[in-house]
Protein backbone atom coordinates (compact mmCIF):
# COMPACT_ATOMS: atom_id res chain seq x y z
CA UNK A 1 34.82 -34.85 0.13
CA UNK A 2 35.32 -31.44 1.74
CA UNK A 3 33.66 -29.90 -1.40
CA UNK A 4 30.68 -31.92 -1.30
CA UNK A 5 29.91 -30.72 2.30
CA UNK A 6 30.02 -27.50 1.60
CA UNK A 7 28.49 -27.52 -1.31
CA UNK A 8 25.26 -29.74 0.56
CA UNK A 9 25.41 -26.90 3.33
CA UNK A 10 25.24 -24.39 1.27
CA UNK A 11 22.19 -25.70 -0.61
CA UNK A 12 21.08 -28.14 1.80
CA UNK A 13 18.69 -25.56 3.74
CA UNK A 14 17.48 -23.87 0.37
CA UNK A 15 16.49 -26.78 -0.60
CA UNK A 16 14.71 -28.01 2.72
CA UNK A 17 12.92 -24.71 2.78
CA UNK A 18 11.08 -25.26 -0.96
CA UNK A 19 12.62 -21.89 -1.86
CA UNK A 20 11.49 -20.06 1.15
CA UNK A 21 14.60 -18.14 2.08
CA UNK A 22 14.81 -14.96 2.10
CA UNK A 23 17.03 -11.89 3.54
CA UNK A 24 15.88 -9.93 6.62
CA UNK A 25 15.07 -6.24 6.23
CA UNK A 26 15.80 -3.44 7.92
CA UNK A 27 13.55 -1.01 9.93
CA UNK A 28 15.44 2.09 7.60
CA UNK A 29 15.12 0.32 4.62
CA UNK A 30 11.73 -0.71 4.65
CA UNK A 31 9.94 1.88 6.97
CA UNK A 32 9.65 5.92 6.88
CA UNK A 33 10.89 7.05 10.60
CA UNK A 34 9.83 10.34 9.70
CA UNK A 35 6.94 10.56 11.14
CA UNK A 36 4.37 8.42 13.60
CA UNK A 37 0.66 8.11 11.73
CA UNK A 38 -1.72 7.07 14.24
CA UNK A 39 -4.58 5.39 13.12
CA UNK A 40 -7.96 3.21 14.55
CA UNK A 41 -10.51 0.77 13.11
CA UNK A 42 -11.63 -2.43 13.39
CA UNK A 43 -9.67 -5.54 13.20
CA UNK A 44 -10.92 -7.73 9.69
CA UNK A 45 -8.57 -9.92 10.11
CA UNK A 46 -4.99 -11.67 12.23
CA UNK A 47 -2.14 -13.65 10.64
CA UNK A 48 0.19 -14.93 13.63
CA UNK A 49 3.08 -15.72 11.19
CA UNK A 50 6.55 -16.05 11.42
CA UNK A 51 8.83 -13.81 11.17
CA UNK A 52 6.07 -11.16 11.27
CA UNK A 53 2.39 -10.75 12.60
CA UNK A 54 -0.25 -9.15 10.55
CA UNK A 55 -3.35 -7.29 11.46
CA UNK A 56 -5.78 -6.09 9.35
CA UNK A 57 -7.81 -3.31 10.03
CA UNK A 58 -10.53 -1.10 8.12
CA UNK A 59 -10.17 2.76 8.80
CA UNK A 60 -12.56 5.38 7.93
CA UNK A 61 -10.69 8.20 6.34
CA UNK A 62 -12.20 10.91 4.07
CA UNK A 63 -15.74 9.43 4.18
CA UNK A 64 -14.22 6.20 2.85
CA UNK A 65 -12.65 2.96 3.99
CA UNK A 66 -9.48 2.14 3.91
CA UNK A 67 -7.65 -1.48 4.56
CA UNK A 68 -4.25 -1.30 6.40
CA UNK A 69 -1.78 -4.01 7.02
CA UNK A 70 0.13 -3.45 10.58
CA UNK A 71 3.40 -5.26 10.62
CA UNK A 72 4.35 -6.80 14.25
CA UNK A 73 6.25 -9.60 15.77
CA UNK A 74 6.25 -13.29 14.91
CA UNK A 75 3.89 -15.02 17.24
CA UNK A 76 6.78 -16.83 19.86
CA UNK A 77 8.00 -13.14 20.16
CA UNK A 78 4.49 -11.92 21.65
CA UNK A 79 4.05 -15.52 23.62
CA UNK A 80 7.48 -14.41 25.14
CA UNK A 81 5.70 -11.29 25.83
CA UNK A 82 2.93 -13.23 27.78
CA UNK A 83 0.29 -12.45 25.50
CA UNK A 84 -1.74 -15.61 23.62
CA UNK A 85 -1.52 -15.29 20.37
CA UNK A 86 -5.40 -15.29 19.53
CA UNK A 87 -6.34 -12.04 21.93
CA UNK A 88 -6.66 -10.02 18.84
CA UNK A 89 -9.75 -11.08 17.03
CA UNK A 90 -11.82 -9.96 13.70
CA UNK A 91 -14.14 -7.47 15.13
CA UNK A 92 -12.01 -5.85 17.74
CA UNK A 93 -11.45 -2.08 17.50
CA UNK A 94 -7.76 -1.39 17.69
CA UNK A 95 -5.74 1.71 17.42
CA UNK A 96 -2.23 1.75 16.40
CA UNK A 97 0.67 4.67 16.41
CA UNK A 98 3.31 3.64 13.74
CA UNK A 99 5.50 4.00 10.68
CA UNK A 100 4.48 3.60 6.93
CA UNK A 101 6.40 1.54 4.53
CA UNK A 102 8.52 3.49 2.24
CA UNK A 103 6.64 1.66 -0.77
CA UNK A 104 3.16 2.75 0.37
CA UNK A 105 2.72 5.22 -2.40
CA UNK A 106 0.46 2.31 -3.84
CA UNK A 107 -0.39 -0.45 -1.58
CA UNK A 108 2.01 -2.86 -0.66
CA UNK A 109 0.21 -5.96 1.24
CA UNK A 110 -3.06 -7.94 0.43
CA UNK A 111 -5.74 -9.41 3.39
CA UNK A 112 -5.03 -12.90 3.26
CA UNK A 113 -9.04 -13.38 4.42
CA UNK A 114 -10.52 -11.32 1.22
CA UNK A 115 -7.67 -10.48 -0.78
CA UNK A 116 -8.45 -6.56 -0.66
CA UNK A 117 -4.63 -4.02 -0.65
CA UNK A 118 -3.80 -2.90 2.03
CA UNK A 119 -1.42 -0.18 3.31
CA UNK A 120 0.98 -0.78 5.01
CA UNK A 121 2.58 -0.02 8.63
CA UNK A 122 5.27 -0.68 11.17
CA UNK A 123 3.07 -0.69 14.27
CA UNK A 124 4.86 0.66 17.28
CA UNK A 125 2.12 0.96 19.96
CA UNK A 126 -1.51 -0.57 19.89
CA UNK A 127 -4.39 0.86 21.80
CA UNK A 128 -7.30 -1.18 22.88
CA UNK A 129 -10.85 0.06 23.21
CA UNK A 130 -10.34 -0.08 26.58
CA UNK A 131 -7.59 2.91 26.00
CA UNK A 132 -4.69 -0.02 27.28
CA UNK A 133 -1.66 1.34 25.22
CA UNK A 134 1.48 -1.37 25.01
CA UNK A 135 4.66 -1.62 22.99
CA UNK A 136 3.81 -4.03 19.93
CA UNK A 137 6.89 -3.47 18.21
CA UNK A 138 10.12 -1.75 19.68
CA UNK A 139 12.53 -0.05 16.75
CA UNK A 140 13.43 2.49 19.59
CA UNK A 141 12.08 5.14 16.88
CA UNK A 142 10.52 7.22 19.91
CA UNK A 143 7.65 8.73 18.30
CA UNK A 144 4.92 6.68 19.76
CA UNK A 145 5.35 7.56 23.47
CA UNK A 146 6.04 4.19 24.73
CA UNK A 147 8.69 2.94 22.03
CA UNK A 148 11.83 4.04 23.85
């Protein structure tokens, strides 16, 4: 009997989950602390997801555009916060201060609206057009001014 239980909590939640487990990552392992990149465009498009947001923005760089995916909290982190989760919008300029993935030689994430890559980042510190800076996500890297 004692081997049945275990085995049925073992693969109990696997199973509940249709195959949706998966490990956590690390900050290190995923994301270059080398150096901030700050960047600023307009906001295509917002997945409030859990365990991580996603916004998309278009960047001009080098007379062309560029799509990049900004990693940030799962949305009962930033309702915790006191923000709602829908006060980033398609449309909205944005800038962000934070860390590229490690894998961003090519890109690494896809906009869930049109499908386009995107490159990826670990955004630290947003910026509204309204030059409001706040902490989006807090690795304590410290290269962002207000991630400490």
């Amino acid at each position: 009997m004692k081997l049945v239980t275990m085995v049925a909590l073992a693969v109990g939640p696997a199973v509940m989950s249709g195959g949706h487990i998966a490990a956590h990552h690390s900050f290190e392992g995923e994301f270059d602390n080398s150096v901030a990149v700050t960047i600023s465009g307009v906001v295509t498009s917002v997945e409030m997801v859990n365990p991580h947001s996603w916004i998309y923005l278009d960047v001009q760089a080098d007379g062309a555009v560029e799509r990049w995916a900004l990693e940030g909290p799962g949305p009962f982190s930033i309702q915790r916060r006191g923000f709602d989760t829908g006060f980033i919008k398609a449309g909205d300029e944005l800038g962000a201060c934070g860390y590229l993935a490690r894998a961003d030689a090519t890109t690494t994430k896809r906009d869930p609206q049109t499908g386009r890559a995107a490159r990826k980042m670990q955004a630290a510190v947003l910026t509204t057009p309204a030059r409001v800076r706040f902490v989006w996500n807090n690795y304590r890297q410290q290269k962002c001014g207000l991630d400490r």
